[in-house]
PDB file of N, CA and C in Angstrom:
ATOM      1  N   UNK A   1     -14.000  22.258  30.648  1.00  0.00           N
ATOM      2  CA  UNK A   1     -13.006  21.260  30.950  1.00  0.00           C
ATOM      3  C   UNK A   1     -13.130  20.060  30.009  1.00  0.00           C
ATOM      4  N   UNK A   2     -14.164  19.525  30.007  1.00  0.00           N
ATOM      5  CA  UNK A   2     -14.603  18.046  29.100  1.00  0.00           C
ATOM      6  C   UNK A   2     -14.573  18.429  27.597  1.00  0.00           C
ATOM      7  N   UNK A   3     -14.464  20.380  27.083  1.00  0.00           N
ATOM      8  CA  UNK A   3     -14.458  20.363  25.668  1.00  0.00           C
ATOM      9  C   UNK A   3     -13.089  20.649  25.279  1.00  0.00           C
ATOM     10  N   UNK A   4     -11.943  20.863  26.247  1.00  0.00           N
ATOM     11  CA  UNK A   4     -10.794  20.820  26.015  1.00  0.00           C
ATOM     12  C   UNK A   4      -9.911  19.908  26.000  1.00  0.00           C
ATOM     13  N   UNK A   5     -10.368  18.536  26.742  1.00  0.00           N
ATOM     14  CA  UNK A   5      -9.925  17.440  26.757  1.00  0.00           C
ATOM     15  C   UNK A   5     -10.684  16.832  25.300  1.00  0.00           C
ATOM     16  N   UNK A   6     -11.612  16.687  25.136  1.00  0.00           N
ATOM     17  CA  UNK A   6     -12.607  16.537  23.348  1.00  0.00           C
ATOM     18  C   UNK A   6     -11.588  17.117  22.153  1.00  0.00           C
ATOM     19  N   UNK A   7     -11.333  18.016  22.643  1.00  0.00           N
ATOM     20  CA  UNK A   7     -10.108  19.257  21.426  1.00  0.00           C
ATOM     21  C   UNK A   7      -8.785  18.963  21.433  1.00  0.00           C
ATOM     22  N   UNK A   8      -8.394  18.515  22.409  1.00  0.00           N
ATOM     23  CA  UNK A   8      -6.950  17.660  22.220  1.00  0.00           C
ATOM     24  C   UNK A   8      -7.033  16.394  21.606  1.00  0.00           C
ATOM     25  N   UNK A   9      -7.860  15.273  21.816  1.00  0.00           N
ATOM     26  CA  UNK A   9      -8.248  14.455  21.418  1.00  0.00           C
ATOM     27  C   UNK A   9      -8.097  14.225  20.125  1.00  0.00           C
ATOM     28  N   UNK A  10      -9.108  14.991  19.227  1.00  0.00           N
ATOM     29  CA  UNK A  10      -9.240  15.493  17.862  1.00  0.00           C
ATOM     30  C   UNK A  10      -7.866  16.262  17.229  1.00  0.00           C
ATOM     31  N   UNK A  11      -7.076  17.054  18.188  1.00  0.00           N
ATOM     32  CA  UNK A  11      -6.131  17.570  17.722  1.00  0.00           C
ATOM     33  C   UNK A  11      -5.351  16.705  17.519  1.00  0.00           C
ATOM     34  N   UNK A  12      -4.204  16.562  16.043  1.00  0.00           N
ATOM     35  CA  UNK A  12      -3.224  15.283  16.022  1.00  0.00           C
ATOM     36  C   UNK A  12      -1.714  16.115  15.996  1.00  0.00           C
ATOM     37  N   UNK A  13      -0.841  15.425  16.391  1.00  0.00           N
ATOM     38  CA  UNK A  13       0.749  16.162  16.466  1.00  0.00           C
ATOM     39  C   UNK A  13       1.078  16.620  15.240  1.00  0.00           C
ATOM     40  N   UNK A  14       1.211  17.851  15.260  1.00  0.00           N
ATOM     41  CA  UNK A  14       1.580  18.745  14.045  1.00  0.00           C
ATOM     42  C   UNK A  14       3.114  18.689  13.724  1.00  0.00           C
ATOM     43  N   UNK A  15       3.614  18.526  12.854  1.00  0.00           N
ATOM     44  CA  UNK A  15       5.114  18.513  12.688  1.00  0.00           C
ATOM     45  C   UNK A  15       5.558  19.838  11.934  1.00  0.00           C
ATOM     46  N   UNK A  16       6.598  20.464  12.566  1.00  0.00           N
ATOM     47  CA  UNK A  16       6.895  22.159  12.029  1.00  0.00           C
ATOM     48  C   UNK A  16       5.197  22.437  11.505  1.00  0.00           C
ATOM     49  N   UNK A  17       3.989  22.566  12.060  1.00  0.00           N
ATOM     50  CA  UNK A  17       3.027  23.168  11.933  1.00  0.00           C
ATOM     51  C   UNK A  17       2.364  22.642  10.952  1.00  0.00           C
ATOM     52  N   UNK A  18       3.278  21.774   9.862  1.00  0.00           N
ATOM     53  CA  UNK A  18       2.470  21.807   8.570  1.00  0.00           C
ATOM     54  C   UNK A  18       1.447  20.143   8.236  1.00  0.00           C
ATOM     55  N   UNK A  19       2.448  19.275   9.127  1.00  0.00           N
ATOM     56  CA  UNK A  19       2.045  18.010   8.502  1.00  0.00           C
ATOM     57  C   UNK A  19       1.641  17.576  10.029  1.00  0.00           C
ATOM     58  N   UNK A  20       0.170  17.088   9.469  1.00  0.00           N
ATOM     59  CA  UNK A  20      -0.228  16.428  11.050  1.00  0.00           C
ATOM     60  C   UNK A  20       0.141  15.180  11.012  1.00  0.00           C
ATOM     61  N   UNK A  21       0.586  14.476  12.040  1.00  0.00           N
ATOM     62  CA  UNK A  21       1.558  12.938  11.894  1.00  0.00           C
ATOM     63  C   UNK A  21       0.081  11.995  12.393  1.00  0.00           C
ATOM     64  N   UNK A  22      -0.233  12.344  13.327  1.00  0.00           N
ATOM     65  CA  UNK A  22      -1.389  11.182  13.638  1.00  0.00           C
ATOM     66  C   UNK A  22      -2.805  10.902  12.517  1.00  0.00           C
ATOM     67  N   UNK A  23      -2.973  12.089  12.198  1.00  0.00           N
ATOM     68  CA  UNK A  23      -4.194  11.772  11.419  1.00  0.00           C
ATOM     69  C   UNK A  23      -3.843  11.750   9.524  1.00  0.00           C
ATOM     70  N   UNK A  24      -2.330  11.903   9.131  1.00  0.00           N
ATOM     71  CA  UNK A  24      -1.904  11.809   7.939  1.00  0.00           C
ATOM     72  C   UNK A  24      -2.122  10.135   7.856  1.00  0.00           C
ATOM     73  N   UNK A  25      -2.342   9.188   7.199  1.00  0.00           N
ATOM     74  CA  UNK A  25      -1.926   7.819   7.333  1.00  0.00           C
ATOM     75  C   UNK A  25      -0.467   7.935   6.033  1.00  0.00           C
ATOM     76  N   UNK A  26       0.230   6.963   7.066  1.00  0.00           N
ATOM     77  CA  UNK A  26       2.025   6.631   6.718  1.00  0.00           C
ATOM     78  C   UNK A  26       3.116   7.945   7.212  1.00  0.00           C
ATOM     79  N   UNK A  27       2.519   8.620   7.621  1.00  0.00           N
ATOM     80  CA  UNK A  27       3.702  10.180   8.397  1.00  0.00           C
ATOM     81  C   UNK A  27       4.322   9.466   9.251  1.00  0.00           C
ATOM     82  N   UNK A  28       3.675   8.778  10.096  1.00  0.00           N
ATOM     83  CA  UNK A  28       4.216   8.726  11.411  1.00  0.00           C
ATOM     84  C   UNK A  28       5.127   7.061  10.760  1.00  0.00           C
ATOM     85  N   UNK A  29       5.038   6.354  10.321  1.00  0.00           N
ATOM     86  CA  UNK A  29       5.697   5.316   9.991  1.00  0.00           C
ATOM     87  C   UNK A  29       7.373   5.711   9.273  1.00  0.00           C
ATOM     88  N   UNK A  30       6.546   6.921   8.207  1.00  0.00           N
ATOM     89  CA  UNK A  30       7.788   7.316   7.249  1.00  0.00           C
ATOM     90  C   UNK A  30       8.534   8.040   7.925  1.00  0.00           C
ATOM     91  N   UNK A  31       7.873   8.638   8.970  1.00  0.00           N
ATOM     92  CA  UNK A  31       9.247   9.921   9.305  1.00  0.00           C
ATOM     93  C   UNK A  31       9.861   8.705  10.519  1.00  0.00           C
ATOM     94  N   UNK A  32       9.452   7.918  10.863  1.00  0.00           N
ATOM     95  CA  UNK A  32      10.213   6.419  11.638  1.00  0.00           C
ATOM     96  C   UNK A  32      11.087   6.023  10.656  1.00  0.00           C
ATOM     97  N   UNK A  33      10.809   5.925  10.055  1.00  0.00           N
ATOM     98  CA  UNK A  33      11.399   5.157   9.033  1.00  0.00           C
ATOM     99  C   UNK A  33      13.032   5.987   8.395  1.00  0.00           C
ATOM    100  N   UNK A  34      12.665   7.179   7.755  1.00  0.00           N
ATOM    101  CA  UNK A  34      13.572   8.091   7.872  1.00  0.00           C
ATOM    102  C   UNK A  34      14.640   8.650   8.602  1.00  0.00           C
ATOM    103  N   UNK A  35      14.185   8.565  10.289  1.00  0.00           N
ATOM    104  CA  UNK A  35      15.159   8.988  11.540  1.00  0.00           C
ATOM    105  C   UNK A  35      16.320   7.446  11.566  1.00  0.00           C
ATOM    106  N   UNK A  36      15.528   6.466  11.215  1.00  0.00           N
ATOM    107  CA  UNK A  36      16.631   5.323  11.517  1.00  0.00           C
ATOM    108  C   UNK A  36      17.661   5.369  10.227  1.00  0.00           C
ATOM    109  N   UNK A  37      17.067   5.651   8.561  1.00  0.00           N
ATOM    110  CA  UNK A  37      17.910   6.128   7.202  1.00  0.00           C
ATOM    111  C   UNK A  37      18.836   6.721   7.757  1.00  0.00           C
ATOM    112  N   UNK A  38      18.247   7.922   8.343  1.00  0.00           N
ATOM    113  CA  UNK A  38      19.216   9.276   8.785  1.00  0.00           C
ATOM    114  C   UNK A  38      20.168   8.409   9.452  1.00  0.00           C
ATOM    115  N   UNK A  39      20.155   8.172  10.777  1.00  0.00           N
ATOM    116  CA  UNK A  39      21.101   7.678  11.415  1.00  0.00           C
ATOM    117  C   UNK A  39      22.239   6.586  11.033  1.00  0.00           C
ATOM    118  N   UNK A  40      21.590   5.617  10.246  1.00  0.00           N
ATOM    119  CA  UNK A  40      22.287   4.309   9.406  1.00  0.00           C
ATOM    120  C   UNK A  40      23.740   5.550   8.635  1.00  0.00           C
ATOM    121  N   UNK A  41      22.679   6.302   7.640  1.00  0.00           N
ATOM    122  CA  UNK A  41      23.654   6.805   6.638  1.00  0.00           C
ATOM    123  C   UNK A  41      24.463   7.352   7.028  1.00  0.00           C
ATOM    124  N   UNK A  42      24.363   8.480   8.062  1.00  0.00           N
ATOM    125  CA  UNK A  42      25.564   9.432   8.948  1.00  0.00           C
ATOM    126  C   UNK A  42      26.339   8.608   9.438  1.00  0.00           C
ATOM    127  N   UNK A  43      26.021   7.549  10.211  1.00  0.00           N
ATOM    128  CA  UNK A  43      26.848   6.918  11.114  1.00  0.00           C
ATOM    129  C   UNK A  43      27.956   6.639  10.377  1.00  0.00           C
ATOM    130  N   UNK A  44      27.466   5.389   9.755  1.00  0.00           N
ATOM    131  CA  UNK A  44      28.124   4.717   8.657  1.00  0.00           C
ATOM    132  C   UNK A  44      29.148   5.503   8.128  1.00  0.00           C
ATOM    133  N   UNK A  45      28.798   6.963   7.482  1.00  0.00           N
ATOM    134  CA  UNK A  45      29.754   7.906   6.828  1.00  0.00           C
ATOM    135  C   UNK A  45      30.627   8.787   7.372  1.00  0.00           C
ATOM    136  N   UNK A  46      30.363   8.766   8.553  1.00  0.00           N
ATOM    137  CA  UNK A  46      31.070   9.135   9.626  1.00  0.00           C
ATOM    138  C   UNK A  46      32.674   8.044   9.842  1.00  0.00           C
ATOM    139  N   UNK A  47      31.668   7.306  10.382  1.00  0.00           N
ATOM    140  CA  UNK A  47      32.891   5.498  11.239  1.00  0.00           C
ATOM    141  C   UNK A  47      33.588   5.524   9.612  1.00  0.00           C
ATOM    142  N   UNK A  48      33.259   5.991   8.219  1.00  0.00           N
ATOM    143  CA  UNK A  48      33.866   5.572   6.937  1.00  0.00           C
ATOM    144  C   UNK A  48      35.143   6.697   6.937  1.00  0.00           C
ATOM    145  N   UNK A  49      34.339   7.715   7.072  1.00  0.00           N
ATOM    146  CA  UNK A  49      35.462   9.219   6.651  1.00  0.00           C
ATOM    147  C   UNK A  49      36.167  10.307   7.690  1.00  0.00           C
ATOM    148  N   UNK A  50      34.943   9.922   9.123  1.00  0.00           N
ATOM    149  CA  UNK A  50      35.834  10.845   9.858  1.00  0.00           C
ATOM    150  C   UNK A  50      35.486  12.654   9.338  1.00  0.00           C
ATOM    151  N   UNK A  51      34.791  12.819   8.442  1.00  0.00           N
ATOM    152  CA  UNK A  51      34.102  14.188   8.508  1.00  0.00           C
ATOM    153  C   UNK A  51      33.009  14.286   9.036  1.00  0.00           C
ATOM    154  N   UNK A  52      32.201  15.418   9.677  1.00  0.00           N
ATOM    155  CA  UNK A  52      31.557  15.537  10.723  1.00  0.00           C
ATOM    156  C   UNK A  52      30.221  16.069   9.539  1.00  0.00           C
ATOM    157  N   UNK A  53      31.128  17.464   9.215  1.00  0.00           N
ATOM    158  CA  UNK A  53      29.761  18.451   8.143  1.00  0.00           C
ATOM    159  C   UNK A  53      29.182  17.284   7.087  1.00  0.00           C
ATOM    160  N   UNK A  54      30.068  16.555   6.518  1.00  0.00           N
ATOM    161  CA  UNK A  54      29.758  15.998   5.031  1.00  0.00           C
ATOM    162  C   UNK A  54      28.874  14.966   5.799  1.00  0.00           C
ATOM    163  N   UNK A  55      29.155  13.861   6.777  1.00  0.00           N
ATOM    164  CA  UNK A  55      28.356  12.864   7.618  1.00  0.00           C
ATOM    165  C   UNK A  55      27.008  13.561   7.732  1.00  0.00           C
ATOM    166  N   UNK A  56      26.961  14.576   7.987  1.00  0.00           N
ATOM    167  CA  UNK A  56      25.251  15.305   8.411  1.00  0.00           C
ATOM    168  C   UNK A  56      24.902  15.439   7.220  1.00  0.00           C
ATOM    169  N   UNK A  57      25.181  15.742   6.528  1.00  0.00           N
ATOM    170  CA  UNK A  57      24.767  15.799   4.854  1.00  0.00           C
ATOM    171  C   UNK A  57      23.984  14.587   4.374  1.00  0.00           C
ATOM    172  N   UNK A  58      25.041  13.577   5.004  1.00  0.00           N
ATOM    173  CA  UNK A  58      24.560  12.583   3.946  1.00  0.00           C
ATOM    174  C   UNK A  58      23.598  12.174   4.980  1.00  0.00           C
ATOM    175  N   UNK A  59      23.484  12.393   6.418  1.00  0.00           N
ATOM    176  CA  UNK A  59      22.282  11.742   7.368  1.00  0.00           C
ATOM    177  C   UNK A  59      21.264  12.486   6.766  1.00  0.00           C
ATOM    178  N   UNK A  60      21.273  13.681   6.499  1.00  0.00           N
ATOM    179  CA  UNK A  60      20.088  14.579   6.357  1.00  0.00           C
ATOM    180  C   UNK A  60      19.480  13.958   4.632  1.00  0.00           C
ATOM    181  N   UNK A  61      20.270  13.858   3.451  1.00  0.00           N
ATOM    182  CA  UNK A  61      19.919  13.421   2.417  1.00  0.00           C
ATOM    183  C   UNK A  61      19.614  11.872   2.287  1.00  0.00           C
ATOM    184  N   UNK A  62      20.067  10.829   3.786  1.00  0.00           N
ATOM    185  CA  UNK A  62      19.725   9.631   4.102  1.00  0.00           C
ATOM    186  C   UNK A  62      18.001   9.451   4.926  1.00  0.00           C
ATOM    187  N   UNK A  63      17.993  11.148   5.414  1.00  0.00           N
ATOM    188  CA  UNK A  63      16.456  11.130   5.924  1.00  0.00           C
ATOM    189  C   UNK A  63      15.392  11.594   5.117  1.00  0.00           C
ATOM    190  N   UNK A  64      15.666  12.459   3.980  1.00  0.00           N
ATOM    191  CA  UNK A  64      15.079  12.924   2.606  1.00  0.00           C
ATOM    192  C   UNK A  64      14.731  11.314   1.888  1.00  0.00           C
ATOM    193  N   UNK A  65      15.494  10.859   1.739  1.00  0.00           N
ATOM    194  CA  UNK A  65      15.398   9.835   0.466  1.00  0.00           C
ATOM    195  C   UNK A  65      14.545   8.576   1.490  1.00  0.00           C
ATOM    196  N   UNK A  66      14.936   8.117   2.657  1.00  0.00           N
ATOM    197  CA  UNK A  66      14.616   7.384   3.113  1.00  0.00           C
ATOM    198  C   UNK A  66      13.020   7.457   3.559  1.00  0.00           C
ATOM    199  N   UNK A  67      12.433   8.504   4.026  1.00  0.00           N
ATOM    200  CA  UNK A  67      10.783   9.206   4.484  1.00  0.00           C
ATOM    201  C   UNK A  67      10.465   9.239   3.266  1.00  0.00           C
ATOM    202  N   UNK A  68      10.556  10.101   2.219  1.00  0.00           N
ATOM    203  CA  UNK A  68       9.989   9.934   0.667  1.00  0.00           C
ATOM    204  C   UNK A  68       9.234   8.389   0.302  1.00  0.00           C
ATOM    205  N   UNK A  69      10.756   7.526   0.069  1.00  0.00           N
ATOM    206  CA  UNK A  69      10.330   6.172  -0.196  1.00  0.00           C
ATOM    207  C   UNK A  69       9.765   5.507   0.823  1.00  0.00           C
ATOM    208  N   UNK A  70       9.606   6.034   1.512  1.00  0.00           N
ATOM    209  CA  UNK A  70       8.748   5.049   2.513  1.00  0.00           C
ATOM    210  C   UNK A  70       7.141   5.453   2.876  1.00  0.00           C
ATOM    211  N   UNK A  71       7.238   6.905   2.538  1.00  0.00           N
ATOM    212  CA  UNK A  71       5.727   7.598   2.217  1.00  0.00           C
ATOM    213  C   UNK A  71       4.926   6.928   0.838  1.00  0.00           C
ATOM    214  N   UNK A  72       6.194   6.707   0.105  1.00  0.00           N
ATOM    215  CA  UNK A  72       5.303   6.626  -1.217  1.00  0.00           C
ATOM    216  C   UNK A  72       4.900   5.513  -0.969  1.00  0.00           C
ATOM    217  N   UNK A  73       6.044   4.153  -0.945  1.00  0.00           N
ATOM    218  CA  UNK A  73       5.860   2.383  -0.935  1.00  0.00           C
ATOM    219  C   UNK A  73       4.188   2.380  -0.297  1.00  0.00           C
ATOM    220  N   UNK A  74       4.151   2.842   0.815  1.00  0.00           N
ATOM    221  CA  UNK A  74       3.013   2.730   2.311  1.00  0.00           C
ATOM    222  C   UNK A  74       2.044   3.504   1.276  1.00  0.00           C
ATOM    223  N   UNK A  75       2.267   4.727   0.692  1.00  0.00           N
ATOM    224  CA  UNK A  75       0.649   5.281  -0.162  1.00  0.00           C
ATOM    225  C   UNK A  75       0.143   4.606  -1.258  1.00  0.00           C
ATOM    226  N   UNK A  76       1.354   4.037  -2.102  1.00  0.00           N
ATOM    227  CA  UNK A  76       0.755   3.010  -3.217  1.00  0.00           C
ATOM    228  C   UNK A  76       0.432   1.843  -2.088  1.00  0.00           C
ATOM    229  N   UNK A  77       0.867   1.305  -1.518  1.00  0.00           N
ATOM    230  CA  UNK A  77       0.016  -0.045  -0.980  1.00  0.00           C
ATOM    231  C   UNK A  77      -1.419   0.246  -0.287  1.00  0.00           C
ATOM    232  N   UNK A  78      -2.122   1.415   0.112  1.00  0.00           N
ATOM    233  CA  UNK A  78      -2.964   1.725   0.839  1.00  0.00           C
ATOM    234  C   UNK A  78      -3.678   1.953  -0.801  1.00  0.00           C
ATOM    235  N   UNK A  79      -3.306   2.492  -1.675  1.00  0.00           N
ATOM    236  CA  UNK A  79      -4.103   2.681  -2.850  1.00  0.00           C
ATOM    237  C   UNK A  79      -4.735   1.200  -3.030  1.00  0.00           C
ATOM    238  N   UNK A  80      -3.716   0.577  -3.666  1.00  0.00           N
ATOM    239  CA  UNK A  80      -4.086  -0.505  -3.985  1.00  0.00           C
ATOM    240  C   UNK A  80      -5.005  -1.598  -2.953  1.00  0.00           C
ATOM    241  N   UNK A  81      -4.496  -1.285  -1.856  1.00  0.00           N
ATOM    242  CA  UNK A  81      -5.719  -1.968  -1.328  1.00  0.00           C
ATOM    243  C   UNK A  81      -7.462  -1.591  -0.983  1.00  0.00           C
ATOM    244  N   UNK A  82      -7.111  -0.227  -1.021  1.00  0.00           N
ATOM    245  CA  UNK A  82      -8.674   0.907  -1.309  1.00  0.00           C
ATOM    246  C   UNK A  82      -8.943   0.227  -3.168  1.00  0.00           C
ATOM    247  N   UNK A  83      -8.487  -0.328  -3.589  1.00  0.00           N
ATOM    248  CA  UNK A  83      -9.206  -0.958  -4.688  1.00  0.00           C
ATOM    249  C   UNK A  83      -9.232  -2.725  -4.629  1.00  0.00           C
ATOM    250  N   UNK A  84      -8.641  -2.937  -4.295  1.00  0.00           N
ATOM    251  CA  UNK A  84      -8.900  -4.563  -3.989  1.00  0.00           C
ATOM    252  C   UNK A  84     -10.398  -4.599  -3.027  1.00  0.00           C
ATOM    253  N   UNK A  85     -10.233  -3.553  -2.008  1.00  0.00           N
ATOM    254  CA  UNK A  85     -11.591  -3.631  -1.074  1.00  0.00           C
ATOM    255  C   UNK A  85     -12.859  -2.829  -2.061  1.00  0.00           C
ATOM    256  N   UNK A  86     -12.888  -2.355  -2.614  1.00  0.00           N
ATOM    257  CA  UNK A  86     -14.056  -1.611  -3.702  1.00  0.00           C
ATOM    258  C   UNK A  86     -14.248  -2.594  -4.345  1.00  0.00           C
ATOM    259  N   UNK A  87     -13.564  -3.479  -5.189  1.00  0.00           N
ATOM    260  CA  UNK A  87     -13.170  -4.910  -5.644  1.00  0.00           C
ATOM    261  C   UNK A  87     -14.035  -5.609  -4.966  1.00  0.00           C
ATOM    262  N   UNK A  88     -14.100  -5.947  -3.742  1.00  0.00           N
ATOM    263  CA  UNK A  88     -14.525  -6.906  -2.741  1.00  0.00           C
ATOM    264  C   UNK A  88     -15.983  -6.340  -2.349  1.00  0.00           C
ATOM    265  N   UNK A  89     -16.210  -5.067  -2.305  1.00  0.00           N
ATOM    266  CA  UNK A  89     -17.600  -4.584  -2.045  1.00  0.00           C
ATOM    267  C   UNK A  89     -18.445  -4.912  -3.172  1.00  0.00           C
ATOM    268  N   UNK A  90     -17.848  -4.493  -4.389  1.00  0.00           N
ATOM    269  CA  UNK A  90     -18.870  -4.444  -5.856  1.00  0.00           C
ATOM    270  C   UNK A  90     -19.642  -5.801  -5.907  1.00  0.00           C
ATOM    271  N   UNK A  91     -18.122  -6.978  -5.708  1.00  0.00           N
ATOM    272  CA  UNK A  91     -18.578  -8.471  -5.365  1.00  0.00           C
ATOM    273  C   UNK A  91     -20.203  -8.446  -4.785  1.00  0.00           C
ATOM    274  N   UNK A  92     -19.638  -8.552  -3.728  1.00  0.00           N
ATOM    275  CA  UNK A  92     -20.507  -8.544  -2.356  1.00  0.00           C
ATOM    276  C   UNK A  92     -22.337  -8.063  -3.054  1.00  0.00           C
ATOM    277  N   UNK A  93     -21.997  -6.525  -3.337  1.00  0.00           N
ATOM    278  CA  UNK A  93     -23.183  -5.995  -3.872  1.00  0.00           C
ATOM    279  C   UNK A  93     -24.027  -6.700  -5.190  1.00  0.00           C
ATOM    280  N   UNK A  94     -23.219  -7.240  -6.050  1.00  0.00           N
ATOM    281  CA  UNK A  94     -23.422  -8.065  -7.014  1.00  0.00           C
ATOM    282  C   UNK A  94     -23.545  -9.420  -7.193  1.00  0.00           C
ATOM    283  N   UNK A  95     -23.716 -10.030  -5.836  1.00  0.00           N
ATOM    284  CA  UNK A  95     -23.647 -11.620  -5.941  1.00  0.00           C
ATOM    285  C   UNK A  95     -24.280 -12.513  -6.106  1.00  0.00           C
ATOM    286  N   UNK A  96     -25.662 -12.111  -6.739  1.00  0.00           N
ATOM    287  CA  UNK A  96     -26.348 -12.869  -7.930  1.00  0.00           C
ATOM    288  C   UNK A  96     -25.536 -13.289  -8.926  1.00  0.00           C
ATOM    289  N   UNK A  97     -24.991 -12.437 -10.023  1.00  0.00           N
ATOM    290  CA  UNK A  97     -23.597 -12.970 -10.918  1.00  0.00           C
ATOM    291  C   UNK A  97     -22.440 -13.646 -10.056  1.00  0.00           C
ATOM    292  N   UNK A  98     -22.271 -13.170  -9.390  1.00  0.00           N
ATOM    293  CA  UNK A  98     -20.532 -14.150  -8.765  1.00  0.00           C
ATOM    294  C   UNK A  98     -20.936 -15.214  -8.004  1.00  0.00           C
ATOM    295  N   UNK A  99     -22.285 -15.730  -7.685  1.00  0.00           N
ATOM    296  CA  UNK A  99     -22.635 -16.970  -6.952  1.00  0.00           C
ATOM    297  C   UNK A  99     -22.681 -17.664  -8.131  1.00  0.00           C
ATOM    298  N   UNK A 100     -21.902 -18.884  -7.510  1.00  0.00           N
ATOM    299  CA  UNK A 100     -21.685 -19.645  -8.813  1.00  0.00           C
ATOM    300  C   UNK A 100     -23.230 -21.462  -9.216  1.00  0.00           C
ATOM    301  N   UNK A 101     -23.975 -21.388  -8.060  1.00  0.00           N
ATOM    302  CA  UNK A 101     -25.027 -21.733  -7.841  1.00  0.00           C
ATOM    303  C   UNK A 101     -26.072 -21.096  -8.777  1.00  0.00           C
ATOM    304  N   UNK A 102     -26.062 -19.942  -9.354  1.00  0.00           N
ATOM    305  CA  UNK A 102     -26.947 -18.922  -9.627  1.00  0.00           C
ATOM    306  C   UNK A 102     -26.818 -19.919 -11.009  1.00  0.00           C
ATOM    307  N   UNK A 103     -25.996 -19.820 -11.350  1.00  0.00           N
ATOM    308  CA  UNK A 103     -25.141 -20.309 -12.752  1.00  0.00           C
ATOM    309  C   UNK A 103     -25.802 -21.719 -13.126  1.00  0.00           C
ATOM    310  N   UNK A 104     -25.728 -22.203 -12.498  1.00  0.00           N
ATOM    311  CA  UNK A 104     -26.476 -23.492 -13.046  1.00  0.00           C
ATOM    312  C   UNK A 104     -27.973 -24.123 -12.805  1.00  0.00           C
ATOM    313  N   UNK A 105     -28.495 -24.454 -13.568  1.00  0.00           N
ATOM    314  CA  UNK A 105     -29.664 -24.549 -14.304  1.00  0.00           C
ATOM    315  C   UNK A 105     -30.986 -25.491 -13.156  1.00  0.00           C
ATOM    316  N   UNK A 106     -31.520 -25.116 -12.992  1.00  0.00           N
ATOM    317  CA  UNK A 106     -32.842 -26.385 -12.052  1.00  0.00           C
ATOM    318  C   UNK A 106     -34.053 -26.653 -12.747  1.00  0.00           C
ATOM    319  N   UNK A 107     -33.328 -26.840 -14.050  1.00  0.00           N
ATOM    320  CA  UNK A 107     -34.580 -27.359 -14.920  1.00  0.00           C
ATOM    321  C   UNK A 107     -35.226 -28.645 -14.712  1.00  0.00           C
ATOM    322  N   UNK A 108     -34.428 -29.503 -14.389  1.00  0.00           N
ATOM    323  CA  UNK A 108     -35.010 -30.566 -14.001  1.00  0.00           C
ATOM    324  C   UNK A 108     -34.681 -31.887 -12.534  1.00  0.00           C
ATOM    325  N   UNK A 109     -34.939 -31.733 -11.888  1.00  0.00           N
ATOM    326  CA  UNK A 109     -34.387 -32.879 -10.860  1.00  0.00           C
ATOM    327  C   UNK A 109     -33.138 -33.542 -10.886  1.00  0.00           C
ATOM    328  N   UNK A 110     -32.094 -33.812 -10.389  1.00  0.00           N
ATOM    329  CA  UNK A 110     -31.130 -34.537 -10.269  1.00  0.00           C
ATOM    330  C   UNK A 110     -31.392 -35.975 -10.692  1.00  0.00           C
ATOM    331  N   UNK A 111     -30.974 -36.555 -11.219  1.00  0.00           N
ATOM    332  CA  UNK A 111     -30.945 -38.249 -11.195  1.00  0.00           C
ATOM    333  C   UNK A 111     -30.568 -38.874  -9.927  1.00  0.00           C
ATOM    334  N   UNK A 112     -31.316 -40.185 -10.043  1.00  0.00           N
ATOM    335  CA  UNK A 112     -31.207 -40.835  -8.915  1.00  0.00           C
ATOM    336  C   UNK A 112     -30.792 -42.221  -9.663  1.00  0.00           C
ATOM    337  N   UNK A 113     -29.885 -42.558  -9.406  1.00  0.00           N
ATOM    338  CA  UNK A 113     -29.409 -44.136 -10.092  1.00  0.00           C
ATOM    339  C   UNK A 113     -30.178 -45.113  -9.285  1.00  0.00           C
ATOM    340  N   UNK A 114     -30.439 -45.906 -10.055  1.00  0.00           N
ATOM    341  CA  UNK A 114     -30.433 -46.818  -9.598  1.00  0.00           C
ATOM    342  C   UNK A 114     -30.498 -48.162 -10.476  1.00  0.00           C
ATOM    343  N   UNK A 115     -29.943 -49.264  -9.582  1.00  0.00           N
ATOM    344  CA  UNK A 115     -29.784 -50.692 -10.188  1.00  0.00           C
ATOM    345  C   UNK A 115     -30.445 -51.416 -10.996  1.00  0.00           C
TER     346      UNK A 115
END
């Protein structure tokens, strides 16, 4: 009982079998993202023309184009920030050089003015 509830858990929603949406990062955003394209574009081409077949066309090529670009935008920004944070670790690991204290000199005592 407790290893089948463990196995669902771990299991993430498979879409037509191939693409798991929960454990892909950006699926589940893009194919959001896409169903509202879809709908915008059909509608729209619909309330415009009054054809039914050609309206699904363009919802279906409004949910193609729309999930694509929105997979990609969301994978380059996750890139780039998997290097800004490697960026930020190397820092971290290296901060003898990037302390900027390190940098200057204690050769001799500070001055003390006086009158």
């Amino acid at each position: 009982m407790a290893g089948e509830e463990q196995e669902s858990k771990t299991k993430g929603f498979r879409l037509l079998g191939i693409l798991d949406v929960q454990n892909t990062p950006c699926a589940r955003d893009a194919i959001l993202h896409g169903a509202g394209g879809s709908l915008a574009a059909g509608l729209l081409h619909f309330l415009a023309t009054s054809r039914v077949k050609r309206s699904f066309d363009v919802g279906f090529a409004g949910f193609m184009l729309t999930t694509l670009g929105s997979w990609f935008y969301c994978r380059m920004n996750n890139a780039k920030l998997r290097v800004q944070q490697r960026m930020i670790q190397d820092g971290i690991k290296n901060k003898d050089t990037a302390n900027p204290k390190h940098w200057i000199s204690y050769s001799r005592p500070p001055r003390i003015w006086t009158f």
